[in-house]
Protein backbone atom coordinates (compact mmCIF):
# COMPACT_ATOMS: atom_id res chain seq x y z
CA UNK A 1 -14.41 -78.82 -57.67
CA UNK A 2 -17.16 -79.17 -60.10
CA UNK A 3 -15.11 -78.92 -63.66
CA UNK A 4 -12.27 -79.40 -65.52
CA UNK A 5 -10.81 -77.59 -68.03
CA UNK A 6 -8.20 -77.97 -70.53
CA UNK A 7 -6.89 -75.31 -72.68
CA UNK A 8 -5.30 -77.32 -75.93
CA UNK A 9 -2.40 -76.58 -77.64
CA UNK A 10 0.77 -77.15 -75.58
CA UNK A 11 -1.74 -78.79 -72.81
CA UNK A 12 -3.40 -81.54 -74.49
CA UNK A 13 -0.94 -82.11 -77.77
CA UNK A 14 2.80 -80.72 -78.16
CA UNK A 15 2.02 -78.23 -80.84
CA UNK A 16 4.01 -75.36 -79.20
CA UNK A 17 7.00 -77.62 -81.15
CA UNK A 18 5.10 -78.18 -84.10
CA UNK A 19 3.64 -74.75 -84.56
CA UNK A 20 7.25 -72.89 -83.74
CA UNK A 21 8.72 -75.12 -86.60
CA UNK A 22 5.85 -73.98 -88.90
CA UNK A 23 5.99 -70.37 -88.34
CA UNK A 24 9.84 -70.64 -88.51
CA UNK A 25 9.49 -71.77 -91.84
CA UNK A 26 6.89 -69.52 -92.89
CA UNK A 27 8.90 -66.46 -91.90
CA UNK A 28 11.77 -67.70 -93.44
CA UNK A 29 10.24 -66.81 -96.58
CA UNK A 30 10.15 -62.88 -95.82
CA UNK A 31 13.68 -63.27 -94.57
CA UNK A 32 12.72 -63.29 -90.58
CA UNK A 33 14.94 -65.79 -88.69
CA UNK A 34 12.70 -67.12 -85.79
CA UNK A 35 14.03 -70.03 -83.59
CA UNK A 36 12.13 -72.44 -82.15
CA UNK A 37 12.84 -71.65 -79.00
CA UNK A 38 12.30 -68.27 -78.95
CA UNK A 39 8.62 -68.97 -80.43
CA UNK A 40 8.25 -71.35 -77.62
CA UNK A 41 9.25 -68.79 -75.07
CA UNK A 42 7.65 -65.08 -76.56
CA UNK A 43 4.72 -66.65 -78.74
CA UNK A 44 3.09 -69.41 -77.45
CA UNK A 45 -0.58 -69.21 -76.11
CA UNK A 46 -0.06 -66.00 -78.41
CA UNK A 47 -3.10 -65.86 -80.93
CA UNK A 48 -1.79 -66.04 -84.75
CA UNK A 49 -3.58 -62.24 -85.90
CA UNK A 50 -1.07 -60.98 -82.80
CA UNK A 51 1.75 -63.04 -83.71
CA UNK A 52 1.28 -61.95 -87.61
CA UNK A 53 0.67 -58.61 -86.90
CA UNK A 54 4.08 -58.62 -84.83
CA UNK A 55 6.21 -59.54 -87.33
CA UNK A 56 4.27 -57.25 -90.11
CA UNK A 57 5.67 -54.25 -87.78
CA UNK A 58 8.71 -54.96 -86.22
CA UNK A 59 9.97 -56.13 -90.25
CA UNK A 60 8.00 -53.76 -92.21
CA UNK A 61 7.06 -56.87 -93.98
CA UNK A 62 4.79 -56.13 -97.06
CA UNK A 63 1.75 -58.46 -95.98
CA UNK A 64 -1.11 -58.51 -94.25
CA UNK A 65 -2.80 -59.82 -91.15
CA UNK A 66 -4.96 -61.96 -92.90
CA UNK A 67 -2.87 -63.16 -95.49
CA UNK A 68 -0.45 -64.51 -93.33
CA UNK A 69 -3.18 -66.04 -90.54
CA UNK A 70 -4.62 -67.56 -94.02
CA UNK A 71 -1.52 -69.12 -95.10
CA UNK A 72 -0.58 -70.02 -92.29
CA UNK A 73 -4.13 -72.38 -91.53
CA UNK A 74 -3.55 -74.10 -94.82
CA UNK A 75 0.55 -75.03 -94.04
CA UNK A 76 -0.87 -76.00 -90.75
CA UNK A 77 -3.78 -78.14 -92.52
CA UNK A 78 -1.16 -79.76 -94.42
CA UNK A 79 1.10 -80.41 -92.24
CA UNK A 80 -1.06 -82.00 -89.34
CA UNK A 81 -2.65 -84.27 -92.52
CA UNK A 82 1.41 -85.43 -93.17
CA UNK A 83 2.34 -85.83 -89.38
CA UNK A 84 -0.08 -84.73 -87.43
CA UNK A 85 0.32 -83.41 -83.79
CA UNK A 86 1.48 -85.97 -80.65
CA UNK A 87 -0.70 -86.03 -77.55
CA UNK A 88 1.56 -84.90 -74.88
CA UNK A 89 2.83 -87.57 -71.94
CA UNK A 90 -0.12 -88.84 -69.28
CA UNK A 91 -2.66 -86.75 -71.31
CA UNK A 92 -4.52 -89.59 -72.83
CA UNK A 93 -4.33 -91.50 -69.23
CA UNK A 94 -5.83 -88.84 -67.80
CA UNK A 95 -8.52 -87.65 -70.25
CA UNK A 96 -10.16 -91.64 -70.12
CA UNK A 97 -9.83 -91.47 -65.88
CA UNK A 98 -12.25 -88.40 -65.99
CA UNK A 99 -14.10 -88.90 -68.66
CA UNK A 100 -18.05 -89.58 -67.76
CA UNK A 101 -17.30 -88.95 -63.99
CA UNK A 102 -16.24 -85.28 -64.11
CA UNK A 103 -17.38 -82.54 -66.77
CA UNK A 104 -14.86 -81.64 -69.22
CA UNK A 105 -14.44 -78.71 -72.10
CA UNK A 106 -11.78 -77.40 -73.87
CA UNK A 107 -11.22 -73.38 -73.29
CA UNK A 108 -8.72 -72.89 -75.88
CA UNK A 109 -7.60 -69.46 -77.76
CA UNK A 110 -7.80 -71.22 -80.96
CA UNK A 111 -9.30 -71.93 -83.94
CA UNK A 112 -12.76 -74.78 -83.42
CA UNK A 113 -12.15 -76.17 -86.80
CA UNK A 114 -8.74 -77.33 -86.00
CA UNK A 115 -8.97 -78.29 -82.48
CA UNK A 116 -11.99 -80.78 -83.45
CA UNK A 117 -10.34 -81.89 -85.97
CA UNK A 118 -7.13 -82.78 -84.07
CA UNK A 119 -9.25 -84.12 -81.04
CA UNK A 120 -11.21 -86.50 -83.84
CA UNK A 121 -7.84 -88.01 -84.61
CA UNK A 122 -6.77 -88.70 -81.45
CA UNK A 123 -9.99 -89.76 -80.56
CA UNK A 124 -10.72 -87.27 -78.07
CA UNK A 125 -13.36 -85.04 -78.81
CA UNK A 126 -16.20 -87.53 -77.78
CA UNK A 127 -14.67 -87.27 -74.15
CA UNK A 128 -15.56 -83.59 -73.66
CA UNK A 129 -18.77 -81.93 -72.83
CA UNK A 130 -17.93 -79.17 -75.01
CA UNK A 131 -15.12 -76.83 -77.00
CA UNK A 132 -14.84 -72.96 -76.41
CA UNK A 133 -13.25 -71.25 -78.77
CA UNK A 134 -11.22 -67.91 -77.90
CA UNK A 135 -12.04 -66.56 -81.38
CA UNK A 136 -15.65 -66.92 -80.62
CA UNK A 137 -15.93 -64.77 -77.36
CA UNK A 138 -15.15 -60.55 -77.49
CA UNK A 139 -12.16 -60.94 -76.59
CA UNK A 140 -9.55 -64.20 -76.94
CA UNK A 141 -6.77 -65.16 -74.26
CA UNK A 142 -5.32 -63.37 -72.13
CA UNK A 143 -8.95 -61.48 -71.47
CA UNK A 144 -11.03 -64.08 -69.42
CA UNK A 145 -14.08 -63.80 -71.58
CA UNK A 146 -13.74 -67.30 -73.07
CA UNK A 147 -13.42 -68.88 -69.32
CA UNK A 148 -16.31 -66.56 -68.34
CA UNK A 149 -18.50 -68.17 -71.13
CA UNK A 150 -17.57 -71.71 -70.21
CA UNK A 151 -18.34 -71.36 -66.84
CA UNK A 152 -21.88 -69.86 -67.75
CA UNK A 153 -22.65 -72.66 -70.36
CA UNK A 154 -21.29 -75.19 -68.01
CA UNK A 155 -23.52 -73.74 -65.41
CA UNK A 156 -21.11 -73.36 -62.49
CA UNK A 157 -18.92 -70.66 -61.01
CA UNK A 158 -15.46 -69.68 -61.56
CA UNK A 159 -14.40 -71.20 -58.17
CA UNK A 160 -15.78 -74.78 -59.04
CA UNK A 161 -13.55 -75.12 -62.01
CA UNK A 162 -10.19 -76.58 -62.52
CA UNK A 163 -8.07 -74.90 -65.71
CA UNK A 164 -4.99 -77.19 -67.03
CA UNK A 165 -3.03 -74.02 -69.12
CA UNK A 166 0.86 -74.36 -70.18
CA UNK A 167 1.63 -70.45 -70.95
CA UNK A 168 1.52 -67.36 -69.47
CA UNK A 169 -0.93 -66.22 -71.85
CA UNK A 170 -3.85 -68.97 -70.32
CA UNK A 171 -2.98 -68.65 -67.07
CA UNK A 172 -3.74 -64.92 -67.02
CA UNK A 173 -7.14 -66.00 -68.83
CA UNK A 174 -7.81 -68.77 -66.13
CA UNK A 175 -6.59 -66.54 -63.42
CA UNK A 176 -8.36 -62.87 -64.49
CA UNK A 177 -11.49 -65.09 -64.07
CA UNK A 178 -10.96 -66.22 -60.90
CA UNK A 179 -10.32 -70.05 -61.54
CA UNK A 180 -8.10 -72.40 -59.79
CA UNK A 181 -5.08 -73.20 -62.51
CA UNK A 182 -2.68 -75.76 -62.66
CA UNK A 183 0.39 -74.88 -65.28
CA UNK A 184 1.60 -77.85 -67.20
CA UNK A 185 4.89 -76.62 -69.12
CA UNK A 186 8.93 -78.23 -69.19
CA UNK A 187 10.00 -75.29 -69.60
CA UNK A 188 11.71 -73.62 -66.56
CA UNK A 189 11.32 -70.14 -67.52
CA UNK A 190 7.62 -70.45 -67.17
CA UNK A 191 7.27 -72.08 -63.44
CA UNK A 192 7.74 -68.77 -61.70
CA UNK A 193 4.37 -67.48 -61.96
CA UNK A 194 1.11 -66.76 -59.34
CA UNK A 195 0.07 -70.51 -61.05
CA UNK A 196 -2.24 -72.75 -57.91
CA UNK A 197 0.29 -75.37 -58.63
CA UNK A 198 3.03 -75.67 -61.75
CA UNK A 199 4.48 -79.40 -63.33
CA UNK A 200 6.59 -80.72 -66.02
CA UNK A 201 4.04 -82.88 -67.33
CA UNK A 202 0.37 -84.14 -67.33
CA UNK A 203 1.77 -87.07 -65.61
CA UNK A 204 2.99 -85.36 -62.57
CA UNK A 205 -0.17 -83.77 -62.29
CA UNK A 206 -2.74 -86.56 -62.00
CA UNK A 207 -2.27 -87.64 -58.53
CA UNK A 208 -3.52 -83.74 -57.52
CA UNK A 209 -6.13 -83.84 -59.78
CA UNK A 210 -7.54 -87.04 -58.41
CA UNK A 211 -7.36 -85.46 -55.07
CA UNK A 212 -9.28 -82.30 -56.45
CA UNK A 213 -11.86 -84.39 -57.99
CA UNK A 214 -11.39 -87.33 -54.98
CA UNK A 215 -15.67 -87.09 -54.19
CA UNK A 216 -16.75 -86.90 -57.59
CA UNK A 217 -14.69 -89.99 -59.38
CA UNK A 218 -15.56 -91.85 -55.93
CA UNK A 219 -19.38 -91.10 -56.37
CA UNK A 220 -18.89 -92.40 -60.12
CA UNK A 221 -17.18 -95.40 -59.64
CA UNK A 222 -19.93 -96.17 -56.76
């Protein structure tokens, strides 16, 4: 294995908790009652023109798309500037083990603006080659195009990458473009799937990853 790639939210941070709360909230005020939970389970890796466009039918709500994506972005702005967004357990351990021995990117299915941002503030961003956006490519998770065009700009081929995904949403991406993909999720409902390998957390991962990338963080450290 050549490369390794993390999608972001839910993988790298625990915003699946923080977003669910936000959109909670926000359709509170057009009388929708979304739990957590549920968001966590239907909605995650879900981009936010699906999710909005979702709730615009099934409620006949009198809004549209881009109203709610754009109010959404600013009560997300605000709120990661008042809280901001947790790194998820063994994430930071393992983004400084592989940093400068084996290439790393973010494929993510959102926003670049707010994934930089939130990587600046945990200090991240310098330890990635590069950010691919979903909204940047055709089509956004669960097509493969933004995989496809990280794997062309990273100059390698599907089956030399590593993907780190925690819904079913990027591991259809990963997978529909033929790379190797761990899922990273505590939720049970989401371990029974055609994932390479499935965990709880980032932590239970690293000892495979080291294995996958055994040559390349030896010929580093030489």
């Amino acid at each position: 294995m050549q490369t390794l790639f993390f999608d972001f939210d839910g993988t790298l941070v625990d915003s699946e908790t923080f977003h669910a709360n936000n959109w909670s909230t926000y359709l509170a005020t057009y009388g929708v009652t979304l739990t957590a939970d549920d968001f966590i389970e239907y909605y995650a890796g879900v981009t936010w023109p699906k999710i909005a466009k979702h709730f615009i039918d099934s409620y006949q709500l009198n809004v549209d798309v881009v109203t709610i994506t754009t109010e959404m972005e600013a009560l997300t702005d605000t709120k990661i500037r008042q809280q901001g967004i947790p790194a998820l357990p063994g994430v930071d351990a393992v983004l400084q083990a592989f940093s400068g021995k084996v290439p790393m990117a973010v494929v993510t299915g959102a926003p670049r603006d707010y994934v930089e941002g939130v990587l600046k503030l945990h200090g991240w961003l310098d330890l990635f080659d590069q950010v691919f956006s979903g909204y940047e490519v055709v089509n956004n998770k669960p097509s493969p195009d933004v995989y496809l065009q990280a794997c062309q700009a990273m100059k390698i081929q599907p089956d030399q990458a590593v993907a780190i995904e925690d819904s079913r949403t990027g591991l259809q991406s990963a997978k529909s473009a033929d790379i190797y993909c761990l899922l990273i999720n505590a939720h049970q409902s989401l371990t029974a799937t055609n994932a390479d390998h499935t965990f709880f957390s980032m932590v239970e991962a690293k000892p495979l990853l080291t294995s996958l990338f055994k040559n390349k963080l030896l010929f580093e450290t030489v």
